[in-house]
Protein backbone atom coordinates (compact mmCIF):
# COMPACT_ATOMS: atom_id res chain seq x y z
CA UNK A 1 -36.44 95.26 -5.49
CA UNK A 2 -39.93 96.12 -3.67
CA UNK A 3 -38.94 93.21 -1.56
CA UNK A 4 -35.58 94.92 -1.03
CA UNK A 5 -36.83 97.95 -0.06
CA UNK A 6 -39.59 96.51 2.27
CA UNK A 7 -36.43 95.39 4.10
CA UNK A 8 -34.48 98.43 4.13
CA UNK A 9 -36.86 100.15 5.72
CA UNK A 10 -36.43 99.67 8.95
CA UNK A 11 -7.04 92.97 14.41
CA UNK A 12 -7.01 93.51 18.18
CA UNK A 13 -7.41 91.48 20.94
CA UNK A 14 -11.37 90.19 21.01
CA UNK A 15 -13.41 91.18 24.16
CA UNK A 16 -14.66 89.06 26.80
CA UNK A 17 -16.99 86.03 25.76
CA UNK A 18 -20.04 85.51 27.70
CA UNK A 19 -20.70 85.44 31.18
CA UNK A 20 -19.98 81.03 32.11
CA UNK A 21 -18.38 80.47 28.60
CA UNK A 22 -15.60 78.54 29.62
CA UNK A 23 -15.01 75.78 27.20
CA UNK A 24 -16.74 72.02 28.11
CA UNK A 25 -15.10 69.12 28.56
CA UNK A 26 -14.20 66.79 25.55
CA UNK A 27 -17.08 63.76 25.96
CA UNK A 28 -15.91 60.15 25.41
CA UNK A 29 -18.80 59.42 22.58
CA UNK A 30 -19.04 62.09 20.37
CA UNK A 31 -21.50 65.40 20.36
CA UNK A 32 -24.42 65.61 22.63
CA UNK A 33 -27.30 66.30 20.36
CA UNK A 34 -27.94 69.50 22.54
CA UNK A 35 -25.75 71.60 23.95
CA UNK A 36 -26.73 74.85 26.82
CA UNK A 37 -24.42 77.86 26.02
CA UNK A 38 -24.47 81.49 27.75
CA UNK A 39 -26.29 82.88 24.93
CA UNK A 40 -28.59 79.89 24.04
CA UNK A 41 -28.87 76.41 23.51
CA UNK A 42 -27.81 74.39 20.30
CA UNK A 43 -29.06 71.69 18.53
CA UNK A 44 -26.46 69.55 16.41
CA UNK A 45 -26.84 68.75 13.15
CA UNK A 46 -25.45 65.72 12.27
CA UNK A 47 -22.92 65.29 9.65
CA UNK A 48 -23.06 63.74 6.29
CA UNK A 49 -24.57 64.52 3.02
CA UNK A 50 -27.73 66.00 1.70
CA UNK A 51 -29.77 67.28 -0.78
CA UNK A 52 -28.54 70.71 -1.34
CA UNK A 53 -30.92 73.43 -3.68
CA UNK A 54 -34.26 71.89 -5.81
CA UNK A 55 -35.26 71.41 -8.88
CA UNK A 56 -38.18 73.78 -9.12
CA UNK A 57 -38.40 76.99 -11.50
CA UNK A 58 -37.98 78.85 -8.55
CA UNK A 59 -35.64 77.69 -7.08
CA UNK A 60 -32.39 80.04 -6.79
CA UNK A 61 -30.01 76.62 -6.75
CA UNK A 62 -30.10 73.78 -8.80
CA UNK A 63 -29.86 70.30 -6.39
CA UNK A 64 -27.11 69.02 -5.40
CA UNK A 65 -25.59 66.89 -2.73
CA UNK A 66 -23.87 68.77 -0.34
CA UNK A 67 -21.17 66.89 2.41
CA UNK A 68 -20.80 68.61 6.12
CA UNK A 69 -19.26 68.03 9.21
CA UNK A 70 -20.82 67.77 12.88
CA UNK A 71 -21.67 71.23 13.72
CA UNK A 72 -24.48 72.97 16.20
CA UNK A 73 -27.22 75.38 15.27
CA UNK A 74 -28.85 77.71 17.80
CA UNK A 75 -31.92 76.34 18.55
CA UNK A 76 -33.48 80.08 18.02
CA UNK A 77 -32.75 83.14 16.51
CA UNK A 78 -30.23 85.57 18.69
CA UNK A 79 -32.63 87.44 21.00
CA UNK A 80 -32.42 91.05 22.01
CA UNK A 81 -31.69 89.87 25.30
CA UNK A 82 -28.32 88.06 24.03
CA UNK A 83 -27.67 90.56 21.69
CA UNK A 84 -27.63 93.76 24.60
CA UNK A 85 -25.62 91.48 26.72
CA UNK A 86 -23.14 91.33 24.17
CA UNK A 87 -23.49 94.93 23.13
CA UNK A 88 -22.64 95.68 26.98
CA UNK A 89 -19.48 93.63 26.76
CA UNK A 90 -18.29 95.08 24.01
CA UNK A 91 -19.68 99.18 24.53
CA UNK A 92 -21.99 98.76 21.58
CA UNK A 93 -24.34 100.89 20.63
CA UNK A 94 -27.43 98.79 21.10
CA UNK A 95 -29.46 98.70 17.70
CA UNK A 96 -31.94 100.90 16.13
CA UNK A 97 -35.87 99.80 17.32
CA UNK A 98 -38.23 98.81 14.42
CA UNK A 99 -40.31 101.39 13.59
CA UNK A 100 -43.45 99.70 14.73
CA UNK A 101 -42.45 99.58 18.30
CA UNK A 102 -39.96 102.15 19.76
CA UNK A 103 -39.10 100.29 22.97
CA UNK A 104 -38.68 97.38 21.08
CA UNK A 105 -34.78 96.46 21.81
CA UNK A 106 -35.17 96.94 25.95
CA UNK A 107 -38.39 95.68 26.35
CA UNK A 108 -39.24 92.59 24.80
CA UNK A 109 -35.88 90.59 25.39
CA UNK A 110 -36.96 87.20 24.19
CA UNK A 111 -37.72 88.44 20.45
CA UNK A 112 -35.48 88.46 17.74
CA UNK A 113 -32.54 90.93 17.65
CA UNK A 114 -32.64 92.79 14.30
CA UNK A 115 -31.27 96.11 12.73
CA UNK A 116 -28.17 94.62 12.18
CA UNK A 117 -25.16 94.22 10.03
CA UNK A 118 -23.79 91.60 8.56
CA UNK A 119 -20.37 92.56 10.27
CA UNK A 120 -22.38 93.02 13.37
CA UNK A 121 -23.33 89.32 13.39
CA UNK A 122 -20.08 88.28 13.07
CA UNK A 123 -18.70 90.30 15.89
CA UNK A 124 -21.83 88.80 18.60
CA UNK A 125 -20.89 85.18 16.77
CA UNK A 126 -16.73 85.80 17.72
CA UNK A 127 -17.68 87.27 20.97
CA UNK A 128 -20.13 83.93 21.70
CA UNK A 129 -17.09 81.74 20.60
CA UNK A 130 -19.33 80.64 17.77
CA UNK A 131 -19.35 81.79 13.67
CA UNK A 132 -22.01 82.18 11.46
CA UNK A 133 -23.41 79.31 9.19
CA UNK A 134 -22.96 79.44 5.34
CA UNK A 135 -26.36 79.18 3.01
CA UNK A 136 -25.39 75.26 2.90
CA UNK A 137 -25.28 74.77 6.52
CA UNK A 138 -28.33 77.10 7.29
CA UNK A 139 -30.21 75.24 4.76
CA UNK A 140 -29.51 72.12 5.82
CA UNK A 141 -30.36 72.66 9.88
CA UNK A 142 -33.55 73.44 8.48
CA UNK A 143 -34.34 71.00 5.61
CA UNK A 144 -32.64 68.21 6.85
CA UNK A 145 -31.86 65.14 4.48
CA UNK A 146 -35.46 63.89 3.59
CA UNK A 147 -35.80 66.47 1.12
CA UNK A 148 -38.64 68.48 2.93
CA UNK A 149 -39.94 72.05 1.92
CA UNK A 150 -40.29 73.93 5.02
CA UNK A 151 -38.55 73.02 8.24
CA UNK A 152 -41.96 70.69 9.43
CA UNK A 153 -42.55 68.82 6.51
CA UNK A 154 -43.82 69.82 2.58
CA UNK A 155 -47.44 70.70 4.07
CA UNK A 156 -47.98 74.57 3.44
CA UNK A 157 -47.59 76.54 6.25
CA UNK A 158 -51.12 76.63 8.97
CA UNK A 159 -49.55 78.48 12.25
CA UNK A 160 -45.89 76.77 12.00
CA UNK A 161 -44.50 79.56 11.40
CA UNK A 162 -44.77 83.60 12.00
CA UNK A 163 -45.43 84.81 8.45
CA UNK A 164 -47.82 87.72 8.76
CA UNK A 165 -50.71 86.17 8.92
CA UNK A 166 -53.56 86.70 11.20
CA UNK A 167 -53.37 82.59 11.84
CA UNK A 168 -49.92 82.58 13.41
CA UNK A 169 -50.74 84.81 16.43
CA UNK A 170 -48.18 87.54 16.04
CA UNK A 171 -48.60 90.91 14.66
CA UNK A 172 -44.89 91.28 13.86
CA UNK A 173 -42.17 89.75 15.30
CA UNK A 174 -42.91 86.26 17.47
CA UNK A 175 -40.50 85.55 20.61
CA UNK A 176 -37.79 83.23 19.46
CA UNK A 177 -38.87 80.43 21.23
CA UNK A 178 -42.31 79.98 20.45
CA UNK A 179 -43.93 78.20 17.58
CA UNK A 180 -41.96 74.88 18.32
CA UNK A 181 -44.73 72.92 15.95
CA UNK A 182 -42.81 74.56 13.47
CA UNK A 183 -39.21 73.24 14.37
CA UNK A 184 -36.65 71.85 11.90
CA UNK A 185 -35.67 67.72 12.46
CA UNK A 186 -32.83 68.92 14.61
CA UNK A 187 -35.15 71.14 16.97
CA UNK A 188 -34.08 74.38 15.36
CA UNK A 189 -36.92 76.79 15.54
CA UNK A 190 -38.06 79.97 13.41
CA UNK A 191 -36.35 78.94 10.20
CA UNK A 192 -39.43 79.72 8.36
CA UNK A 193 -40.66 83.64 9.14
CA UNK A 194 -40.42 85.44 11.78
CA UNK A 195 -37.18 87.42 10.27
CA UNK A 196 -34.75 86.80 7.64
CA UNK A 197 -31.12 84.96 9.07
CA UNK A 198 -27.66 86.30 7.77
CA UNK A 199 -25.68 83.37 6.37
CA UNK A 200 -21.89 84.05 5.41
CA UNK A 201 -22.54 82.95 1.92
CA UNK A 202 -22.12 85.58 -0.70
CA UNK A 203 -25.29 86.83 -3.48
CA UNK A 204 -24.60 86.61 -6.95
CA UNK A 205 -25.89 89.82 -7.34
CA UNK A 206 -26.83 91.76 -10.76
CA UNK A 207 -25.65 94.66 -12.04
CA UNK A 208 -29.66 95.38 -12.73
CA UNK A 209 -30.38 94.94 -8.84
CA UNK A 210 -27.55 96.79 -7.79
CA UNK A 211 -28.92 99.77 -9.77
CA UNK A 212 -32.46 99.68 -8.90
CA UNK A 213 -31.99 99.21 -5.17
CA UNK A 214 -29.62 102.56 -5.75
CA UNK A 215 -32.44 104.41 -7.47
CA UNK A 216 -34.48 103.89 -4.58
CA UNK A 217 -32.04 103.46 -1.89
CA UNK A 218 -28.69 105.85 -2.61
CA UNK A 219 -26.98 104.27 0.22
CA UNK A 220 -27.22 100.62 -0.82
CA UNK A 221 -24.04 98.37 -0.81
CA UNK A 222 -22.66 96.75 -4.00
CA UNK A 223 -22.13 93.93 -1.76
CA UNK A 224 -24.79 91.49 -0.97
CA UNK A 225 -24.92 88.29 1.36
CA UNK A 226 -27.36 85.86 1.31
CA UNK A 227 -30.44 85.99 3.67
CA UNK A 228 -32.83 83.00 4.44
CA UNK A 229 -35.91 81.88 5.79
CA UNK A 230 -38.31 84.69 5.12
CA UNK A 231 -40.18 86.55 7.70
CA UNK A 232 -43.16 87.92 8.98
CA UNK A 233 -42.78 90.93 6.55
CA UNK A 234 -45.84 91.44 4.39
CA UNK A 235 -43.89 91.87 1.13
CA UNK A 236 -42.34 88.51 1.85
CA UNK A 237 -45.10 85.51 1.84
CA UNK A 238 -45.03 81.78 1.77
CA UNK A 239 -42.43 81.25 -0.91
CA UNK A 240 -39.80 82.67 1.09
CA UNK A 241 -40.07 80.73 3.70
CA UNK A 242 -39.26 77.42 1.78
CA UNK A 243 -35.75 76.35 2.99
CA UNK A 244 -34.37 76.16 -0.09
CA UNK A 245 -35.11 79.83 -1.35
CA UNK A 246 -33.12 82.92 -0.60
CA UNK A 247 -32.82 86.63 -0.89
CA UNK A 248 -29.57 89.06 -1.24
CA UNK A 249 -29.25 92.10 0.88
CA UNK A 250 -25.72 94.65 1.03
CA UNK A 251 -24.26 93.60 3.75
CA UNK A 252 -23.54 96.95 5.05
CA UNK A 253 -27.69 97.03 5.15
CA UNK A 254 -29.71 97.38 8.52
CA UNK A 255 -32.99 95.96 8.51
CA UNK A 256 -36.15 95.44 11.25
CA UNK A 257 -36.58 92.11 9.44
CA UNK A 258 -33.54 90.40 9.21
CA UNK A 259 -31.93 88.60 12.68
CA UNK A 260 -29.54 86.05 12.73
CA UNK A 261 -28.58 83.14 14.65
CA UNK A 262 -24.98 81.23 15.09
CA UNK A 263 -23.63 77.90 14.37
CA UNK A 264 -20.31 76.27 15.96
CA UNK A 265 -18.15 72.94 15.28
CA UNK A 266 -19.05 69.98 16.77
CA UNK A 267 -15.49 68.08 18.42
């Protein structure tokens, strides 16, 4: 709940995609393993099985082999600058700043965009001609097959990845593409810290949490979605970042540390 609150803190025709997102040509042998698209490149994840959950006591999900498709990843978290383009489009309200830096959303464009809504996601995914992943494809763009802890390996975390610490560089949030030491085995970066992702997967969630996030937060959803990869919050830490583990926030919730980023079919 503390963690929970840390984060709070902070049918008609679809609009226009993106500015040069006319569809690509079908290739002859198979999916490139990266694709450029007007909001950001993707990385494909190839398909097949893999190991789904651990078997550690704090682990959330219990393993499991898991079977996917072909599919692309964005190579970063959606960036402020995608995510005002898309708010233009569209006549969205661009989202609320974090706290910590008021000018946040206009000026620093290559950093992640945040203060948003599950639904809100989904409607800069649709517009993008992409969709959001579920936990099991998040997961496994950032595990891959071998089993690993954290997106680079099962070595702890020394500067891979933006988690607060004085050793990573960043005060808060890191620009999406930096910290590429700290990529996934498909090239996906920032899936450990920087900010929490959206996934489309659903959170079991308790009766128990449901009440104490309303005793502190009135406003709080009874729905909850499942968030992943930690972030640089200070409430948050190294455990979080491990790509198995996960967090459940309403999905109605705003929050300066969750972002998101997309995923799309691979033909």
């Amino acid at each position: 709940v503390a963690l929970g609150v840390a984060i709070f803190s902070g049918g008609s025709k679809p609009p226009p995609g993106p500015k040069g997102s006319a569809p690509r040509a079908r290739r002859l042998f198979g999916p490139s393993a990266r694709v450029q698209t007007p909001t950001g490149a993707m990385v494909l994840v190839a398909g097949g099985e893999f190991g789904f959950g651990e078997a550690g006591p704090e682990s959330p999900n219990p393993p499991r082999t898991v079977a996917l498709g072909n599919y692309y990843v964005d190579e970063t978290e959606v960036s402020n600058g995608a995510y005002q383009e898309f708010c233009q489009a569209t006549r969205r309200a661009l989202p609320q700043p974090p706290q910590w830096d008021p000018k946040y959303v206009l000026t620093k464009p290559d950093h992640p965009a945040v203060n948003v809504t599950l639904a809100d996601a989904q409607a800069f995914a649709q517009w993008a001609g992409k969709r959001l992943p579920s936990e099991e494809e998040w997961e496994k763009a950032a595990r891959g097959t071998d089993g690993r802890i954290y997106p680079w390996g099962t070595a702890p975390p020394a500067g891979q990845a933006n988690l607060g610490g004085a050793e990573d560089g960043f005060e808060y949030s890191a620009p999406v593409e930096s910290l590429p030491e700290g990529a996934s085995p498909y090239g996906a970066r920032q899936m450990a810290g920087n900010v929490w992702e959206w996934t489309l997967s659903s959170y079991p969630v308790t009766p128990r949490e449901i009440a104490d996030m309303k005793a502190l937060l009135p406003f709080a959803g009874e729905q909850w979605g499942v968030i992943k990869g930690g972030s640089f919050a200070p409430q948050t830490g190294e455990l979080w970042a491990r790509g198995y583990m996960r967090r459940g926030f309403p999905v109605d919730g705003k929050s300066p540390y969750i972002g998101f980023r997309c995923v799309k079919d691979a033909k």
